[in-house]
Protein backbone atom coordinates (compact mmCIF):
# COMPACT_ATOMS: atom_id res chain seq x y z
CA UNK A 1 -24.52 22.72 8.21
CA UNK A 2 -22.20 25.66 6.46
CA UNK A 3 -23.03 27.93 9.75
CA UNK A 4 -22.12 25.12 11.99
CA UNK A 5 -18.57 24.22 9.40
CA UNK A 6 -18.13 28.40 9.84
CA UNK A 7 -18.36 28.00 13.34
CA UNK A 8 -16.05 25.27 13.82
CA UNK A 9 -12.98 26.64 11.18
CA UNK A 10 -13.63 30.13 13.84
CA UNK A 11 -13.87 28.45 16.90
CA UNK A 12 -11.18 25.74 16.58
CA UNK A 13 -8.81 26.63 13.91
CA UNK A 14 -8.44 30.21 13.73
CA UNK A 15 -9.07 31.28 17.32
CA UNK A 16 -7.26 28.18 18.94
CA UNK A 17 -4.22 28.78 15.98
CA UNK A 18 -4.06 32.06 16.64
CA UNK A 19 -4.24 31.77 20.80
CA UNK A 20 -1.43 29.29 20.55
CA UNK A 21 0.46 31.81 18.37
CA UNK A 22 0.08 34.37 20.82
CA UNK A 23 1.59 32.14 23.76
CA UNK A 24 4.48 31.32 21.31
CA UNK A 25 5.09 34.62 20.19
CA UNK A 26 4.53 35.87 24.08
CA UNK A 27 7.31 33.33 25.43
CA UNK A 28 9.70 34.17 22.78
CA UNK A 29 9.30 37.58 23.97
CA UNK A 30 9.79 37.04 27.39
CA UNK A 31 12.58 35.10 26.19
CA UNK A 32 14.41 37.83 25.02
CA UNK A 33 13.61 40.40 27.56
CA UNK A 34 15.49 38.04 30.32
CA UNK A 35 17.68 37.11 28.46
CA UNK A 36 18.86 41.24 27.62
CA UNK A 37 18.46 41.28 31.20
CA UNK A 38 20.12 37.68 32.54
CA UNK A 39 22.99 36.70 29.90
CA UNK A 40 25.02 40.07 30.04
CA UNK A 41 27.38 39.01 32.80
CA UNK A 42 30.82 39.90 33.11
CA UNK A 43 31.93 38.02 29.49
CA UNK A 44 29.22 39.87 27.74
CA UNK A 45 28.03 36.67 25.80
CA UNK A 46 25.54 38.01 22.95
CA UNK A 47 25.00 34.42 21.58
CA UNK A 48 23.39 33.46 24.82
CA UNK A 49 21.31 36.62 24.74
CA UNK A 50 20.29 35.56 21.20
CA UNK A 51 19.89 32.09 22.45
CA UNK A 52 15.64 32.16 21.98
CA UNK A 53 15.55 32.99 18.90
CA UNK A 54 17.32 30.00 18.06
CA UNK A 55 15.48 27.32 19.85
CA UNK A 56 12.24 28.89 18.10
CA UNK A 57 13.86 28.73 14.69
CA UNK A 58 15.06 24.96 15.31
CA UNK A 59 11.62 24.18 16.89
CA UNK A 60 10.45 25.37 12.87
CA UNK A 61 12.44 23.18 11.27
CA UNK A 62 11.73 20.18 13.45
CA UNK A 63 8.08 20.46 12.67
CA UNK A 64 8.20 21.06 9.01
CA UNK A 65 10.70 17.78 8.86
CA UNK A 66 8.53 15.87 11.19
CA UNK A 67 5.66 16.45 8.55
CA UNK A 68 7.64 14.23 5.68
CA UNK A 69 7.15 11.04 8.35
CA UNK A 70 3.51 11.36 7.03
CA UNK A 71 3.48 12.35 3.41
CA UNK A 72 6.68 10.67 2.56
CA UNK A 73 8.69 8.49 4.57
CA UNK A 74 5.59 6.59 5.88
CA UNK A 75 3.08 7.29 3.81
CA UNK A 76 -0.77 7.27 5.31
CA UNK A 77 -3.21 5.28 3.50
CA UNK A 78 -6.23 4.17 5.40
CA UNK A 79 -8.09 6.08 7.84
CA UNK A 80 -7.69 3.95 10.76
CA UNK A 81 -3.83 5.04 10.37
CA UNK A 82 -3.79 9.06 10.78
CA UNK A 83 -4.61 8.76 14.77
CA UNK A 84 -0.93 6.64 15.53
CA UNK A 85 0.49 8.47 13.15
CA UNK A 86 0.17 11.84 14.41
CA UNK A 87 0.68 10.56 17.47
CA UNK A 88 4.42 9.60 16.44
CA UNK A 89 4.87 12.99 14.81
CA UNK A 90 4.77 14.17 18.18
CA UNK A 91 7.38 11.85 19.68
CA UNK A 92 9.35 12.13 16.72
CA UNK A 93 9.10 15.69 16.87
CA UNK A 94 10.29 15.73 20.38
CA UNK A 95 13.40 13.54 19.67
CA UNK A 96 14.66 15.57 16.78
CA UNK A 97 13.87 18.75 18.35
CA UNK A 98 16.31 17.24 21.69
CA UNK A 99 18.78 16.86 18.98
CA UNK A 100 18.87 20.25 17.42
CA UNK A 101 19.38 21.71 20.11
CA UNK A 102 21.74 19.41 21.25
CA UNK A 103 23.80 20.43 18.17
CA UNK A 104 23.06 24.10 18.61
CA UNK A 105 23.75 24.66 22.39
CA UNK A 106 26.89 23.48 21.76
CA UNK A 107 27.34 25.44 18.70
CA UNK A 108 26.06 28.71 19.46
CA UNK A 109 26.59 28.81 23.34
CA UNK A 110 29.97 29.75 25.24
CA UNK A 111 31.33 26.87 27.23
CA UNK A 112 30.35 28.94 30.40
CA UNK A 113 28.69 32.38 30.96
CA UNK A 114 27.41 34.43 33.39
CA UNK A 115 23.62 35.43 34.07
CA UNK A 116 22.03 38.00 36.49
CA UNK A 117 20.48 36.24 39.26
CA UNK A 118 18.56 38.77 41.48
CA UNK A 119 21.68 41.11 41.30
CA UNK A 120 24.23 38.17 41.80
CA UNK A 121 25.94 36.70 38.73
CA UNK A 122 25.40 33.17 38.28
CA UNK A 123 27.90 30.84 36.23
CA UNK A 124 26.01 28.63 33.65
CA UNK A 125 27.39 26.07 31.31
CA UNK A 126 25.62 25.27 28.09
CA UNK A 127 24.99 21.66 29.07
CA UNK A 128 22.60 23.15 31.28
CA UNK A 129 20.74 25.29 29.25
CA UNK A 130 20.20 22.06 26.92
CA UNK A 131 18.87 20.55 29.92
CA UNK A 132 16.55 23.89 30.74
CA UNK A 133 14.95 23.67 26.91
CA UNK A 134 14.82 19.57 27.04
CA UNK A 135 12.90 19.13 30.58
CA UNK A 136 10.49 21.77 28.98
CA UNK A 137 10.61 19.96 25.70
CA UNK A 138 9.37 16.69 27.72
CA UNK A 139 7.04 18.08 30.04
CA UNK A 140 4.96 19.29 27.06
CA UNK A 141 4.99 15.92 25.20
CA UNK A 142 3.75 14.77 29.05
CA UNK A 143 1.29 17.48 29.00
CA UNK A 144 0.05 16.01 25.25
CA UNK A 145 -0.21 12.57 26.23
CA UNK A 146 -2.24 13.14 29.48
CA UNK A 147 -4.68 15.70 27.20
CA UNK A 148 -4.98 12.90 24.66
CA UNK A 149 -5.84 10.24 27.28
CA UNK A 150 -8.54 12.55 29.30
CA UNK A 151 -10.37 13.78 25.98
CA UNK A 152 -10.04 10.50 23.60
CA UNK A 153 -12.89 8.66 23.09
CA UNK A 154 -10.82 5.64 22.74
CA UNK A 155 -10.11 5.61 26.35
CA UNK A 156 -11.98 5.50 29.06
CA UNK A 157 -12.29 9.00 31.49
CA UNK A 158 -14.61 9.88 28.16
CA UNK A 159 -16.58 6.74 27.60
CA UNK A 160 -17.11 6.69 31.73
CA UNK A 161 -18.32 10.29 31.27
CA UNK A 162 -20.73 9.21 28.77
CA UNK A 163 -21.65 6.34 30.87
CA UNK A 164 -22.67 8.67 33.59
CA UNK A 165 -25.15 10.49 31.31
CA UNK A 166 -27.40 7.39 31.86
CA UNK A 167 -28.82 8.30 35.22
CA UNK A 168 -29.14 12.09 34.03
CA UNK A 169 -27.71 15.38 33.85
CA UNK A 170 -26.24 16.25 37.17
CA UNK A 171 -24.60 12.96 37.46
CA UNK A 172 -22.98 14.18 33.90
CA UNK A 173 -22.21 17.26 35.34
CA UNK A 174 -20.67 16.14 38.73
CA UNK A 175 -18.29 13.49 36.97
CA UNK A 176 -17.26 15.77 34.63
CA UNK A 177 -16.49 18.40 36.57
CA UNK A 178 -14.59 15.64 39.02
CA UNK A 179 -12.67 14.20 35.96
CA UNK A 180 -11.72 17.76 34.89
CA UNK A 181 -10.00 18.33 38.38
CA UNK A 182 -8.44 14.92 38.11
CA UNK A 183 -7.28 15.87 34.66
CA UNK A 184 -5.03 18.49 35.64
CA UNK A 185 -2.93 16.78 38.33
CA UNK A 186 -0.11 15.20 36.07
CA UNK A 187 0.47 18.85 33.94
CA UNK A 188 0.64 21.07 36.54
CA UNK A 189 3.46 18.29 38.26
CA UNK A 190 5.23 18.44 34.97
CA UNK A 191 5.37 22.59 35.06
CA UNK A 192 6.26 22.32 38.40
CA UNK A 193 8.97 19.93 37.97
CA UNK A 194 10.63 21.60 35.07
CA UNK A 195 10.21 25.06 36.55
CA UNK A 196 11.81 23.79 39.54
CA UNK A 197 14.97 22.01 37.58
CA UNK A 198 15.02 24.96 35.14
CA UNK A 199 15.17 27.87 37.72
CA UNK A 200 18.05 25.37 40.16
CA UNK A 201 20.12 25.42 36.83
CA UNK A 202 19.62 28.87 35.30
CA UNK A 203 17.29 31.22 37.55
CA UNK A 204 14.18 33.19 35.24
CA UNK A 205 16.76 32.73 31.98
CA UNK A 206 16.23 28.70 32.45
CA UNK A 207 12.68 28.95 33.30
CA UNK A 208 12.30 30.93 30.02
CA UNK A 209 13.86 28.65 27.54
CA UNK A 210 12.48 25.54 29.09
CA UNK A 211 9.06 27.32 27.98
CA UNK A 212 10.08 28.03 24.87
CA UNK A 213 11.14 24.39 24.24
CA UNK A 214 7.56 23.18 25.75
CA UNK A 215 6.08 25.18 22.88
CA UNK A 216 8.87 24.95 20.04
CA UNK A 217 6.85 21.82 18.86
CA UNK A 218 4.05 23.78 18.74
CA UNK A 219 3.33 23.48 14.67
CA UNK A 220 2.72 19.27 14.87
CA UNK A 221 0.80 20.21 17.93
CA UNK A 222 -1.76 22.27 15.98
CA UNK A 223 -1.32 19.70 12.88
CA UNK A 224 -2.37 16.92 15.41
CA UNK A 225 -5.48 19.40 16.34
């Protein structure tokens, strides 16, 4: 029982925390490194350059204020009530984050400025950066809901896969594989989509901030795990 509770905290919590970290830390990185290459037009904005940062740090304080829905401001007292609840941390989450950076595009951002787009400049207004981070933002809460649905127990892709276990092994095998395929359809639609609207508004600069805001809500992601 301890090897198997090691073996879980390894396999689950550290290695999936700190693989999540990695992608977090990775797209803030990328972030950056477009955006020193992108948001130097002809104004020389360095608040759009510094624009990633931002939406990371905003994304932090989202999650640690999305926590108090639980402890404090709806407090959790029987079992049957953590699933819905973290389940609403996550749309909560979402909303507020849509609203900080609401507040902070507007803030921090220049009216208009000018990005590098394969060697042409590119006029972009802030409006549509919010949009670039927020069709990100959404497309991960998709990506969370369809992930919930295909590996709850409470619905019914996983009760039909244990159904299948009935008549044997390679029936197992063959629906689960099949249901795994199916699984995927929806997410890669929602990348595709907000790559797609990202790019139209802001070339490689959109596409990176709408990936930062798909993982800014990261933290109640992990909490939920």
């Amino acid at each position: 029982v301890i090897a198997d509770n090691v073996g879980d905290n390894v396999g689950d919590i550290a290695g999936m925390g700190s693989d999540l970290f990695g992608s977090y830390a990775e797209a803030s990185c990328a972030a950056l490194v477009v955006a020193s290459i992108s948001s130097f037009g002809i104004n020389h904005e360095f608040t759009a350059m510094l624009f990633p940062l931002i939406i990371s740090s905003v994304g932090l304080l989202v999650c640690l204020l999305t926590t108090l829905f639980a402890t404090d401001f709806f407090e959790i007292k029987l079992v049957k009530e953590i699933e819905p609840a973290l389940k609403k941390q996550l749309v909560i989450s979402t909303v507020l984050m849509i609203v900080g950076i609401a507040i902070v595009s507007w803030i921090a951002l220049p009216s208009t400025f000018t990005i590098f787009n394969f060697g042409e400049q590119k006029v972009v207004k802030n409006w549509q950066l919010f949009l670039c981070v927020s069709v990100g933002l959404w497309a991960g809460l998709i990506i969370g809901f369809v992930t919930e649905y295909y590996t709850s127990n409470a619905y019914s892709p996983v009760q039909d896969v244990a159904d299948s276990c009935r008549t044997g092994a390679a029936t197992n095998v063959i629906f689960g594989l099949a249901l795994g395929y199916k699984s995927v359809i929806i997410p890669i639609f929602a990348i595709a989509i907000s790559i797609f609207v990202s790019f139209s508004f802001a070339a490689m600069y959109g596409v990176a901030v709408a990936a930062l805001g798909m993982l800014s809500t990261i933290a109640t992601g992990l909490a939920i795990d």
